[in-house]
PDB file of N, CA and C in Angstrom:
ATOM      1  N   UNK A   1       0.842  -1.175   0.000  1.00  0.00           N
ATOM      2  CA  UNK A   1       0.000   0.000   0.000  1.00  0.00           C
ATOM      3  C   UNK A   1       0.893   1.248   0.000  1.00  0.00           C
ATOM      4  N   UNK A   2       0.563   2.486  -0.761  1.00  0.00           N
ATOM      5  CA  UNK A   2       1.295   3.184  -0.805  1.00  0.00           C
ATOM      6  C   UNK A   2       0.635   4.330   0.315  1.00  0.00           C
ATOM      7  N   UNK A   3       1.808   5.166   0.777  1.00  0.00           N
ATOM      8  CA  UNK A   3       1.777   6.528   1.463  1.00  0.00           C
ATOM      9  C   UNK A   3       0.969   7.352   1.248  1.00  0.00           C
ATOM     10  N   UNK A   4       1.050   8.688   1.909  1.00  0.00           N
ATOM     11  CA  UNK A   4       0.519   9.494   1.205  1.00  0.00           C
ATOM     12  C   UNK A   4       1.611  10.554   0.243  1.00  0.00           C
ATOM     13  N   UNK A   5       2.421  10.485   0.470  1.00  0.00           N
ATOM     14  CA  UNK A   5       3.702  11.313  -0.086  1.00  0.00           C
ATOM     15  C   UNK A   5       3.750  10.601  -1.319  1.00  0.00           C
ATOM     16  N   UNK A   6       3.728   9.181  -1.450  1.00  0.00           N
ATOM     17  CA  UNK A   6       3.988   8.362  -2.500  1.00  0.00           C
ATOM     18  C   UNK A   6       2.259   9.066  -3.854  1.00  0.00           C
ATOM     19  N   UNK A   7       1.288   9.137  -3.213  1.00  0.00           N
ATOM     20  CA  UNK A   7       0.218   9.315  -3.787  1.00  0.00           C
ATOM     21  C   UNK A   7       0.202  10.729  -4.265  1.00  0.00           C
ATOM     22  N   UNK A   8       0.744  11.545  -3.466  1.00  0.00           N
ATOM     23  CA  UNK A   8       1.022  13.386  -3.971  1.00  0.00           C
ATOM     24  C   UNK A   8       1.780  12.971  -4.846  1.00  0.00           C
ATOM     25  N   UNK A   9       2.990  12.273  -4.980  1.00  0.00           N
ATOM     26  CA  UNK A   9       3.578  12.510  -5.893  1.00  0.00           C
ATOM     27  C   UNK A   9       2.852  11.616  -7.312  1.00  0.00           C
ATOM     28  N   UNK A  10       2.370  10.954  -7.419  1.00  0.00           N
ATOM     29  CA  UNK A  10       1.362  10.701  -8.481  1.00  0.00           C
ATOM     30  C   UNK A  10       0.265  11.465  -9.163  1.00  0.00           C
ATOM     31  N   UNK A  11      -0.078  12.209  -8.425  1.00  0.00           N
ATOM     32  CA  UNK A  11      -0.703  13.342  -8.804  1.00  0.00           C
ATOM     33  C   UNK A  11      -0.009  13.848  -9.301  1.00  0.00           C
ATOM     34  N   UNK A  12       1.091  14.641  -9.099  1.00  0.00           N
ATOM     35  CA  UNK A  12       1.697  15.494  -9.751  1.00  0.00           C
ATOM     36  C   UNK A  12       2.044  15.418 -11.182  1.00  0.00           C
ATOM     37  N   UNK A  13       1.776  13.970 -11.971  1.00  0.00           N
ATOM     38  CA  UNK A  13       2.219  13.527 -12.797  1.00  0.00           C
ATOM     39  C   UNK A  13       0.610  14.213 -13.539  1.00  0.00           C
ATOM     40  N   UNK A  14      -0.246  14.126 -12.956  1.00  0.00           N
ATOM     41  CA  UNK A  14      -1.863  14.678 -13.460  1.00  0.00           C
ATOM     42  C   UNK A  14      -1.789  15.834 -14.108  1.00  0.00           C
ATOM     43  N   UNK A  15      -1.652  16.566 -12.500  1.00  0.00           N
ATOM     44  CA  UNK A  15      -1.847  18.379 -12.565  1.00  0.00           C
ATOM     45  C   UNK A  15      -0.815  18.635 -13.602  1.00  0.00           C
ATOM     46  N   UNK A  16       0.508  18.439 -13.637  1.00  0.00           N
ATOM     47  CA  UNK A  16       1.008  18.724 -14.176  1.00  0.00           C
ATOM     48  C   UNK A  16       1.065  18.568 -15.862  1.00  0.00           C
ATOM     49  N   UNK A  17       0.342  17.477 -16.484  1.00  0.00           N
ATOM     50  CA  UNK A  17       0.663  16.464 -17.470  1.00  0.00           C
ATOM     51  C   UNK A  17      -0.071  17.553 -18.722  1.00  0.00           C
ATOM     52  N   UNK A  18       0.727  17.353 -19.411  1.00  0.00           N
ATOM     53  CA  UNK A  18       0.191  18.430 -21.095  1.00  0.00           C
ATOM     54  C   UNK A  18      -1.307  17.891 -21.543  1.00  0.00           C
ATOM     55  N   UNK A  19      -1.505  16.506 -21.365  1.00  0.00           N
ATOM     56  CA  UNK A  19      -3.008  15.953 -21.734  1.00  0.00           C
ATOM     57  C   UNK A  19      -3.893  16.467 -20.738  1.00  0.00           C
ATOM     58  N   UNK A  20      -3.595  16.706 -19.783  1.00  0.00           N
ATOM     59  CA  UNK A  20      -4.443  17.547 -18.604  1.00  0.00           C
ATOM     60  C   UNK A  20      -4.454  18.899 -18.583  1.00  0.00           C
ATOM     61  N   UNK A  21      -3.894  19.426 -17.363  1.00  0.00           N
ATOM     62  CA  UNK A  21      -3.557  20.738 -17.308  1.00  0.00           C
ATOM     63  C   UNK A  21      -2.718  21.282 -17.550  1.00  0.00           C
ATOM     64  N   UNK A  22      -1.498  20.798 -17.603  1.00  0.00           N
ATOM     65  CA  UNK A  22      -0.096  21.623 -18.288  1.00  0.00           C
ATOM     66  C   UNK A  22      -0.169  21.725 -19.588  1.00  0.00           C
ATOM     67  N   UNK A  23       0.800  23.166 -19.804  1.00  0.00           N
ATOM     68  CA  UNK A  23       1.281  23.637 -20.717  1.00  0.00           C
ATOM     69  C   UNK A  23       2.965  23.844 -21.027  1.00  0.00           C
ATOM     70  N   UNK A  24       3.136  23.360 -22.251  1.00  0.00           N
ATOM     71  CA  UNK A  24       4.438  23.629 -22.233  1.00  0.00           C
ATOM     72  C   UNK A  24       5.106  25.509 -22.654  1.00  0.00           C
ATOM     73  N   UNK A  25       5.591  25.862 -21.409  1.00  0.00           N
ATOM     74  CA  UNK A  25       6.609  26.847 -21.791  1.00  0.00           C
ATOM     75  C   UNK A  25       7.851  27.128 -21.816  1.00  0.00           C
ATOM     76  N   UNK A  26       8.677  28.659 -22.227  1.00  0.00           N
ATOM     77  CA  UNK A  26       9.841  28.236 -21.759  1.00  0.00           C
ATOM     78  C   UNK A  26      10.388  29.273 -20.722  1.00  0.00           C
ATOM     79  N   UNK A  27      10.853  29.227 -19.432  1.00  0.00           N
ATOM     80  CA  UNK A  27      11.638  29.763 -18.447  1.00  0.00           C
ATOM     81  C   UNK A  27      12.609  29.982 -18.396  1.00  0.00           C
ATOM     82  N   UNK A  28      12.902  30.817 -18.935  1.00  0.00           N
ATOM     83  CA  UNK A  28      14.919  31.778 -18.575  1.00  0.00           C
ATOM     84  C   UNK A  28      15.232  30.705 -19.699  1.00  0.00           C
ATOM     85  N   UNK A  29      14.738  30.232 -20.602  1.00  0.00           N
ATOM     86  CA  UNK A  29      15.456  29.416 -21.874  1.00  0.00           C
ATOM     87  C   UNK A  29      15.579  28.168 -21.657  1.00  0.00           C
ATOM     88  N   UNK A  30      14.019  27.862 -21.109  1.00  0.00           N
ATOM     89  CA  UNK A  30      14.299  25.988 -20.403  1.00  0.00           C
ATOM     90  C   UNK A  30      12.905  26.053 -20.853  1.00  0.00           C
ATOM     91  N   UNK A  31      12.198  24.711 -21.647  1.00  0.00           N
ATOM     92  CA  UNK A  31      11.074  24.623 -21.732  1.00  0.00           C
ATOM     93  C   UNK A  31      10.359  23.220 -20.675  1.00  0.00           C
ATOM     94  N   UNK A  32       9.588  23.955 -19.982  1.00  0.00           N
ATOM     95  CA  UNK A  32       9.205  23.746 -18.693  1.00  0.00           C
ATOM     96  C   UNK A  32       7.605  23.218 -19.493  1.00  0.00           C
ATOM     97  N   UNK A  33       6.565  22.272 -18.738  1.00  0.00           N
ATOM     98  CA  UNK A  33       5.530  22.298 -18.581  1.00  0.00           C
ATOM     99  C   UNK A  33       4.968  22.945 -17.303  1.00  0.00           C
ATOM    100  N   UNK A  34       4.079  23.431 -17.278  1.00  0.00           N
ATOM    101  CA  UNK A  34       3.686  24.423 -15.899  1.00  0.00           C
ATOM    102  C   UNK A  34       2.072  24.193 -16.225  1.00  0.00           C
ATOM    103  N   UNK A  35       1.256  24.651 -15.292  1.00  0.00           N
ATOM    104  CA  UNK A  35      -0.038  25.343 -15.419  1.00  0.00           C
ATOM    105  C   UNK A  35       0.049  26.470 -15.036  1.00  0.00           C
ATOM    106  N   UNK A  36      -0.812  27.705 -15.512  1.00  0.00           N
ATOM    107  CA  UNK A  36      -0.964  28.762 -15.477  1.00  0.00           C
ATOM    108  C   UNK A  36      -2.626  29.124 -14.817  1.00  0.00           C
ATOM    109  N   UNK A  37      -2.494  29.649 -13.669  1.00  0.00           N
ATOM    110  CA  UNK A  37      -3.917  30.072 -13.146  1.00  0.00           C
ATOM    111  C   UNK A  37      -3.855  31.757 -12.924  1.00  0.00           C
ATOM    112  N   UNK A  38      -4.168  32.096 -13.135  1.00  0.00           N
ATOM    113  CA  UNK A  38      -4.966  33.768 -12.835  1.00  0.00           C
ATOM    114  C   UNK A  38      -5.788  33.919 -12.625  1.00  0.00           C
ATOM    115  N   UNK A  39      -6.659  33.008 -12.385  1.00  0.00           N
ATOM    116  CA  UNK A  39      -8.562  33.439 -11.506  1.00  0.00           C
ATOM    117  C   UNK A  39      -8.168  33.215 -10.286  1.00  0.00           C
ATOM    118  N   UNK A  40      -7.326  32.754  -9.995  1.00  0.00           N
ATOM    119  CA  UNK A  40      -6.695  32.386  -7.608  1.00  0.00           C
ATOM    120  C   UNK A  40      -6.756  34.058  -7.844  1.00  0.00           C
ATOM    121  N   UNK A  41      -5.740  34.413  -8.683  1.00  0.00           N
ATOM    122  CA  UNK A  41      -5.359  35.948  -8.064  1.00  0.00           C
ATOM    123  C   UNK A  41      -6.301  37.009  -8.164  1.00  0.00           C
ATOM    124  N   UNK A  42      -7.136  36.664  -9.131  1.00  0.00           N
ATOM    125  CA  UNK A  42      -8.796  37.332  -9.321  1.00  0.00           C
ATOM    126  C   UNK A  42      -9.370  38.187  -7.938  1.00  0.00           C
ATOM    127  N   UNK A  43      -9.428  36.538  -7.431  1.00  0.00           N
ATOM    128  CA  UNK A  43     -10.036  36.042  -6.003  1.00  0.00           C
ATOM    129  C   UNK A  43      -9.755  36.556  -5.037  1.00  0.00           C
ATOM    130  N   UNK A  44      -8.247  36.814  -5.307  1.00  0.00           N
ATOM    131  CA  UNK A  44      -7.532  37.073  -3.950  1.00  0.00           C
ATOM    132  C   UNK A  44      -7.531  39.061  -4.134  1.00  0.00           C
ATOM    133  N   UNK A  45      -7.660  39.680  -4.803  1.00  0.00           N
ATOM    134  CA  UNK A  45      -7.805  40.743  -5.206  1.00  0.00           C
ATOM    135  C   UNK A  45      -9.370  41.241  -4.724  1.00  0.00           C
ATOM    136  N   UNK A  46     -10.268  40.792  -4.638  1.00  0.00           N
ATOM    137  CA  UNK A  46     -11.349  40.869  -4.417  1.00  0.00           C
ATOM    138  C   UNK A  46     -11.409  41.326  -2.761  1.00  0.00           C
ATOM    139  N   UNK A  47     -10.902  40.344  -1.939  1.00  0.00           N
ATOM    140  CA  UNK A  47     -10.481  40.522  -0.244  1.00  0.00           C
ATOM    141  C   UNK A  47      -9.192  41.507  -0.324  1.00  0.00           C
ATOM    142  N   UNK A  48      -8.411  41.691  -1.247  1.00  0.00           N
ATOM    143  CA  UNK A  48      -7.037  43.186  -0.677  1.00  0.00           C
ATOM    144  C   UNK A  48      -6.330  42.884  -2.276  1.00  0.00           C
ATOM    145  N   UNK A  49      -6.209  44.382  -2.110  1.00  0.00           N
ATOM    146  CA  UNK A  49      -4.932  44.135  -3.711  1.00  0.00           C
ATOM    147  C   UNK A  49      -3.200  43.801  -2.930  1.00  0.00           C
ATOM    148  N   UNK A  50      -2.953  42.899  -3.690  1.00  0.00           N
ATOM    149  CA  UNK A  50      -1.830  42.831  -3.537  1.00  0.00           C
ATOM    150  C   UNK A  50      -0.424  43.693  -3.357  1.00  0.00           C
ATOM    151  N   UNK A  51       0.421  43.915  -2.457  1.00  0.00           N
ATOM    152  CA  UNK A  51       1.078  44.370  -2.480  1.00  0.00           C
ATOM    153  C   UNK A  51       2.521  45.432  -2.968  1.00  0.00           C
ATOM    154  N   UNK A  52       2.017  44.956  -4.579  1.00  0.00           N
ATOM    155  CA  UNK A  52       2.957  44.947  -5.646  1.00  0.00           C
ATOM    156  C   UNK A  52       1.438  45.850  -6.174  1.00  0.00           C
ATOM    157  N   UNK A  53       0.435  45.807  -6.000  1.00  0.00           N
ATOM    158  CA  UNK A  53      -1.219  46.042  -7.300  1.00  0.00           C
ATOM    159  C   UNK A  53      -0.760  47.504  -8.025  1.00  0.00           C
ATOM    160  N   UNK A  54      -0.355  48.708  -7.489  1.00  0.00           N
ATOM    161  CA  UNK A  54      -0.048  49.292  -7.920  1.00  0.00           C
ATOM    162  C   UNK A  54       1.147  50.417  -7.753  1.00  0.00           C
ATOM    163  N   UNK A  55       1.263  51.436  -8.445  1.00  0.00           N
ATOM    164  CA  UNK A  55       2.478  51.771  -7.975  1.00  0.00           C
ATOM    165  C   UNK A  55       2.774  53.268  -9.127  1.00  0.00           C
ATOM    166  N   UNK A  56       2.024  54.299  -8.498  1.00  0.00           N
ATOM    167  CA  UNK A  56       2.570  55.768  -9.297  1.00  0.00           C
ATOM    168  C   UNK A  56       1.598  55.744 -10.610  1.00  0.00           C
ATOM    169  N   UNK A  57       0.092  54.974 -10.376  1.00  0.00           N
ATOM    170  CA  UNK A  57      -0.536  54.895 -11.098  1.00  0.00           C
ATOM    171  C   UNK A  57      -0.530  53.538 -12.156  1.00  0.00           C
ATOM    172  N   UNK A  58       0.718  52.612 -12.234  1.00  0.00           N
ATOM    173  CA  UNK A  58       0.400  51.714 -13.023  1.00  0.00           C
ATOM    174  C   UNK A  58       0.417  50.334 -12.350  1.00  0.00           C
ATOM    175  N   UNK A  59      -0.451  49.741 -12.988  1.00  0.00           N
ATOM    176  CA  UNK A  59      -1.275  48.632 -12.830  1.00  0.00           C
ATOM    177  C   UNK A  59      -0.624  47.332 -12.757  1.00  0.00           C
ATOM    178  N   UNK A  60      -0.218  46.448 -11.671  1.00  0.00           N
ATOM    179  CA  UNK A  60       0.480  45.030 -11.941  1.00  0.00           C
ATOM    180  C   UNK A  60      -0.258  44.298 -12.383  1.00  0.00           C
ATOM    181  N   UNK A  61      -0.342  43.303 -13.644  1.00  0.00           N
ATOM    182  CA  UNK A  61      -1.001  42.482 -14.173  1.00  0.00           C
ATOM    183  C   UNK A  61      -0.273  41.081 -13.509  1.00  0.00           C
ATOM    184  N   UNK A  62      -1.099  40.325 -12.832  1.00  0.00           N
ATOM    185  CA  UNK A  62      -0.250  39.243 -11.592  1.00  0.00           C
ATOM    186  C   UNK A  62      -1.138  37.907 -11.922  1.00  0.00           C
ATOM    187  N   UNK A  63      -0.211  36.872 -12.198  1.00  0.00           N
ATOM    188  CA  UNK A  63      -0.618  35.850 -12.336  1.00  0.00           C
ATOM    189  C   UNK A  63       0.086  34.435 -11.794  1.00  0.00           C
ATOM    190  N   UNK A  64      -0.583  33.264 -11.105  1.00  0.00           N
ATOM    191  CA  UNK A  64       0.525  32.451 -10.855  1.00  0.00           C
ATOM    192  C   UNK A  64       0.667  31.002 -12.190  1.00  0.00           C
ATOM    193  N   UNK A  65       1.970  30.969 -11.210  1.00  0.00           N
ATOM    194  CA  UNK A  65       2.426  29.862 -12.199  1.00  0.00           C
ATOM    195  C   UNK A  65       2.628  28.408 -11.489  1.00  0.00           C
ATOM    196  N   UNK A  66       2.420  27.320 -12.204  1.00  0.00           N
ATOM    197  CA  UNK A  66       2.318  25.993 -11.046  1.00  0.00           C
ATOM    198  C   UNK A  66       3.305  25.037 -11.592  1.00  0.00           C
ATOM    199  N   UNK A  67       4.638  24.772 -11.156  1.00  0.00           N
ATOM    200  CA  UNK A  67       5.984  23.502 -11.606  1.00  0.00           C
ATOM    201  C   UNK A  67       6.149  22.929 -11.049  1.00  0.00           C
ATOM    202  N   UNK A  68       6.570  21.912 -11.333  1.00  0.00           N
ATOM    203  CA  UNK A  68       7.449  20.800 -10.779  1.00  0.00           C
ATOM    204  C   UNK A  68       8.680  21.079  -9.773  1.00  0.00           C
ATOM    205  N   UNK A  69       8.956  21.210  -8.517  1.00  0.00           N
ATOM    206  CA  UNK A  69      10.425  21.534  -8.023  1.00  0.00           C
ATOM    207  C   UNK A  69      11.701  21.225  -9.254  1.00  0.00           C
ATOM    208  N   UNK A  70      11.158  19.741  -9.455  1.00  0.00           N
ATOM    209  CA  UNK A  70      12.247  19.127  -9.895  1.00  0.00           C
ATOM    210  C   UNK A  70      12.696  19.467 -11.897  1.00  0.00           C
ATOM    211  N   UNK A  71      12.043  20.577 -11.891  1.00  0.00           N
ATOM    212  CA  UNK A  71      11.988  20.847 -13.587  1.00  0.00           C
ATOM    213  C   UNK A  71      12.708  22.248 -13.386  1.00  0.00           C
ATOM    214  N   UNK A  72      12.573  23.212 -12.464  1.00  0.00           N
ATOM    215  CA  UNK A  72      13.470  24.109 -11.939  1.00  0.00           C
ATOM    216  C   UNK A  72      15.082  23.734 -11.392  1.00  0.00           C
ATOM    217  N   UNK A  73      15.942  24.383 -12.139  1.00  0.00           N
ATOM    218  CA  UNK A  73      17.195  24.753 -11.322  1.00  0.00           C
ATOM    219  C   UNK A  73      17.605  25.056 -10.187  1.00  0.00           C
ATOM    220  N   UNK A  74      16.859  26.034  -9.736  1.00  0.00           N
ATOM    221  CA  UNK A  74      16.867  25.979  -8.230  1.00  0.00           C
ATOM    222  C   UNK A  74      15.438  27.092  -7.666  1.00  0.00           C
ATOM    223  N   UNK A  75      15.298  27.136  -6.915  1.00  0.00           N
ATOM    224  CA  UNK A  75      13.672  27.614  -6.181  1.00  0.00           C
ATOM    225  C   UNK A  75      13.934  29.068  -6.648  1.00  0.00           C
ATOM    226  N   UNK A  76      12.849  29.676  -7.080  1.00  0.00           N
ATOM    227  CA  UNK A  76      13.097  31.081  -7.445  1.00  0.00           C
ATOM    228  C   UNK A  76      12.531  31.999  -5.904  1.00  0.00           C
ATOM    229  N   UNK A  77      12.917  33.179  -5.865  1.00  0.00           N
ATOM    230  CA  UNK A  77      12.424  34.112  -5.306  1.00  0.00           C
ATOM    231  C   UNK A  77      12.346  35.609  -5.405  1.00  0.00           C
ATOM    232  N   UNK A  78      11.665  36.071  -4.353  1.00  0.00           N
ATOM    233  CA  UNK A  78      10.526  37.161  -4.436  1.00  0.00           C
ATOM    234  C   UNK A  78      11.680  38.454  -4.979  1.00  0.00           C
ATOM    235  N   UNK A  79      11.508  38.814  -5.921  1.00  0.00           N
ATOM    236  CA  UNK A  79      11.874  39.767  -6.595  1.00  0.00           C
ATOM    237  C   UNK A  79      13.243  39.675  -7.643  1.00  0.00           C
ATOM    238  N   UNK A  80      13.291  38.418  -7.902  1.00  0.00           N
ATOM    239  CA  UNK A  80      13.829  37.477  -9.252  1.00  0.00           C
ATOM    240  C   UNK A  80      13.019  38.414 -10.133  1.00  0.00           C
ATOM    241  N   UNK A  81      13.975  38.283 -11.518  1.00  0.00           N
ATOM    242  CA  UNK A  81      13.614  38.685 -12.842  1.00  0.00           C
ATOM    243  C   UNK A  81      13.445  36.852 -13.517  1.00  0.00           C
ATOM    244  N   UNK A  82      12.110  37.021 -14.496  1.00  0.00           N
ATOM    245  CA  UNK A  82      12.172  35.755 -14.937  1.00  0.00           C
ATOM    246  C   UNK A  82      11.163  35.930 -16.206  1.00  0.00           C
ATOM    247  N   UNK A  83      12.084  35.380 -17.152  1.00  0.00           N
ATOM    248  CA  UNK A  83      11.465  35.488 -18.649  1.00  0.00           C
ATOM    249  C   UNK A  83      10.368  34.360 -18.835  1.00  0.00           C
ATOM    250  N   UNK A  84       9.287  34.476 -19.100  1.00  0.00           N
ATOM    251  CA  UNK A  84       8.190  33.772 -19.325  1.00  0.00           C
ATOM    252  C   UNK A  84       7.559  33.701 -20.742  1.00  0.00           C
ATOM    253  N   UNK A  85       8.387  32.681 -21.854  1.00  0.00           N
ATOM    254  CA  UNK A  85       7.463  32.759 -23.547  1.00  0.00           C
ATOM    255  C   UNK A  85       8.047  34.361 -24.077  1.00  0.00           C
ATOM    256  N   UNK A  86       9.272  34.293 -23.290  1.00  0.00           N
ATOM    257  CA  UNK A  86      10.221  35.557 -24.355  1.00  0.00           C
ATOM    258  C   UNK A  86       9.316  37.093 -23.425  1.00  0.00           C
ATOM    259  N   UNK A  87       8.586  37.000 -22.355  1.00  0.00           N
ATOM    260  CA  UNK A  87       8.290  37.906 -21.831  1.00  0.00           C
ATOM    261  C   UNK A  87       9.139  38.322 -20.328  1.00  0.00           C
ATOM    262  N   UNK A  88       9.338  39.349 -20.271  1.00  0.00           N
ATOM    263  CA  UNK A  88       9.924  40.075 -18.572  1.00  0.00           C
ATOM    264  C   UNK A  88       8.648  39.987 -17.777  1.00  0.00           C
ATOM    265  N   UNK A  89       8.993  39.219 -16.420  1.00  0.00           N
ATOM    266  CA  UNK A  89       7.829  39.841 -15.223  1.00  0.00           C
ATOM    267  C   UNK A  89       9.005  39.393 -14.137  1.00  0.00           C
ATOM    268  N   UNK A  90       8.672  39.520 -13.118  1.00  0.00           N
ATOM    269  CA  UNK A  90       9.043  39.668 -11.468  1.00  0.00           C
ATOM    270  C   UNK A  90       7.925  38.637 -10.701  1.00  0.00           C
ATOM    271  N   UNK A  91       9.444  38.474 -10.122  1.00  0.00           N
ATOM    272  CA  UNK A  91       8.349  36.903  -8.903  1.00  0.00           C
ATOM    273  C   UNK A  91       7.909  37.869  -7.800  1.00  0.00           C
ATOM    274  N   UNK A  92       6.637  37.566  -7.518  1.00  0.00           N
ATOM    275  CA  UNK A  92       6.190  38.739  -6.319  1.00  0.00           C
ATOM    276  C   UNK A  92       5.777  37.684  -5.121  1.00  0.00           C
ATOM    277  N   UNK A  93       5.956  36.229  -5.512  1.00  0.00           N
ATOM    278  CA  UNK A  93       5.565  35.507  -4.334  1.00  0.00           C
ATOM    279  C   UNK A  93       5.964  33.657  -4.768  1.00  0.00           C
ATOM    280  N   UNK A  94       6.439  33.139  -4.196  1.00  0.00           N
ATOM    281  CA  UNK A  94       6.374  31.825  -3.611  1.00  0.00           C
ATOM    282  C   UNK A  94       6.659  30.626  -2.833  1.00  0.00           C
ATOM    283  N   UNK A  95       5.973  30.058  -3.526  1.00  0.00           N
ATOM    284  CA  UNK A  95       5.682  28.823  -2.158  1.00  0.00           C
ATOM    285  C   UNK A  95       5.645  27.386  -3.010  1.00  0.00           C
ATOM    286  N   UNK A  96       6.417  26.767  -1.525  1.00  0.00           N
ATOM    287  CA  UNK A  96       6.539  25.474  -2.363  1.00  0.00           C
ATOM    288  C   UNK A  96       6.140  24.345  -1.469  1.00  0.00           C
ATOM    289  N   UNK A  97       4.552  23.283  -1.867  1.00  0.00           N
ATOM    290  CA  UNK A  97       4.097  22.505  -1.606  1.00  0.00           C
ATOM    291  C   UNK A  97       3.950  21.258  -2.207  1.00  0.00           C
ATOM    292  N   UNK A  98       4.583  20.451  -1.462  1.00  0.00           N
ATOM    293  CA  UNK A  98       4.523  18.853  -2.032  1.00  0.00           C
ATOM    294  C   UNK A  98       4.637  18.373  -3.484  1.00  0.00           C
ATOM    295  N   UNK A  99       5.926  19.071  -3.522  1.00  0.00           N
ATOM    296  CA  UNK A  99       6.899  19.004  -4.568  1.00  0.00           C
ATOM    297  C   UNK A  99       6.178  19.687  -6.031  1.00  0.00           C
ATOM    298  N   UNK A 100       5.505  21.010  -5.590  1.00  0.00           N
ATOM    299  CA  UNK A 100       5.551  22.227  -6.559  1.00  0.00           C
ATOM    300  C   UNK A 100       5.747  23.206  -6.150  1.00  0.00           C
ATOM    301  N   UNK A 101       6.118  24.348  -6.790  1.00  0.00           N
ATOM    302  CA  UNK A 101       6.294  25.769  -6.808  1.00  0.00           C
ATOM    303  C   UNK A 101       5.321  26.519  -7.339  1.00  0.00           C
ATOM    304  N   UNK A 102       5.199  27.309  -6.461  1.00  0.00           N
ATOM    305  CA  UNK A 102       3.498  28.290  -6.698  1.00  0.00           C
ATOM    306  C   UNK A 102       4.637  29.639  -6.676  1.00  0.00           C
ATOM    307  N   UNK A 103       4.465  30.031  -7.805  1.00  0.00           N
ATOM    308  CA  UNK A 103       5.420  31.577  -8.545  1.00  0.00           C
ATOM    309  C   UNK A 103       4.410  32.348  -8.932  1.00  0.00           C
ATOM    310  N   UNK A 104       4.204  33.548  -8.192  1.00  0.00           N
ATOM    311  CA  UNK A 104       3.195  34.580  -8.832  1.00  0.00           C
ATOM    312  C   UNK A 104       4.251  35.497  -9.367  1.00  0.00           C
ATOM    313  N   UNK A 105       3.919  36.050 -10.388  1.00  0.00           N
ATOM    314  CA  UNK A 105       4.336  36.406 -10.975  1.00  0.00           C
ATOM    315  C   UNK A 105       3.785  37.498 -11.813  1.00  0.00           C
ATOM    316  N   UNK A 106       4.489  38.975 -11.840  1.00  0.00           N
ATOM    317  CA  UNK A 106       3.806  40.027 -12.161  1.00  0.00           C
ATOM    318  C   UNK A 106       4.868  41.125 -13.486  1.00  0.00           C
ATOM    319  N   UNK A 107       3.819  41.880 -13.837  1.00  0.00           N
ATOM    320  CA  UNK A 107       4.117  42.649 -14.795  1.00  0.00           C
ATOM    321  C   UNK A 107       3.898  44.009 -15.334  1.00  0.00           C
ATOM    322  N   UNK A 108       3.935  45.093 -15.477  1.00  0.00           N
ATOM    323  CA  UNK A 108       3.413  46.580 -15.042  1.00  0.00           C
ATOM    324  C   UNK A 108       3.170  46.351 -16.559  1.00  0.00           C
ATOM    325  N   UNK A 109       1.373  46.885 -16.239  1.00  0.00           N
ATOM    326  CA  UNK A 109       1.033  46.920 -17.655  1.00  0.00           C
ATOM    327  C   UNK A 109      -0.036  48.714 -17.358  1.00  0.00           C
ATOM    328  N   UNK A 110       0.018  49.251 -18.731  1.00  0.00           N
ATOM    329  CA  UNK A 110      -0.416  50.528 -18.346  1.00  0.00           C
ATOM    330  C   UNK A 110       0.550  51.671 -18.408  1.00  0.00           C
TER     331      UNK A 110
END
């Protein structure tokens, strides 16, 4: 019978998987599968803007991103520069649970 650590990590093969929810992109010149959510941060905007939301009038466009630990080089953090599909944004937050990385990730648009 397996664990529960053994069973998270089977999942991960799900959430993550291109026939499911992943997408393949590429990160700092590494093509990564990830999922991409931006309705969490919708949500979370609704109860307080985020910390980063604005700034001298322009607008952070903030979205997270969902990987594999093990598809990353090493754990990014909060105020890293990180190219996303040939685009610039800034890590404004993460966290890493049962072997993923939750990277929000933002961009001054406006």
């Amino acid at each position: 019978m397996q664990n529960f650590k053994e069973l998270v990590t089977e999942d991960l093969a799900v959430f993550i998987n291109p026939d499911e929810f992943g997408e393949m992109h590429n990160i700092d010149g590494k093509d990564i599968t990830v999922v991409i959510d931006a309705d969490t941060l919708k949500e979370k905007s609704i109860n307080g803007a985020s910390a980063y939301a604005t700034h001298s009038g322009i607008m952070l466009s903030e979205f997270i991103l969902y990987v594999k630990c093990e598809d990353m080089d090493e754990k990014p953090w909060i105020g890293q520069r990180m190219v996303l599909d040939g685009a610039d944004y800034l890590v404004t937050d993460v966290a890493e649970n049962a072997g993923i990385f939750q990277i929000t990730l933002g961009a001054n648009i406006g």
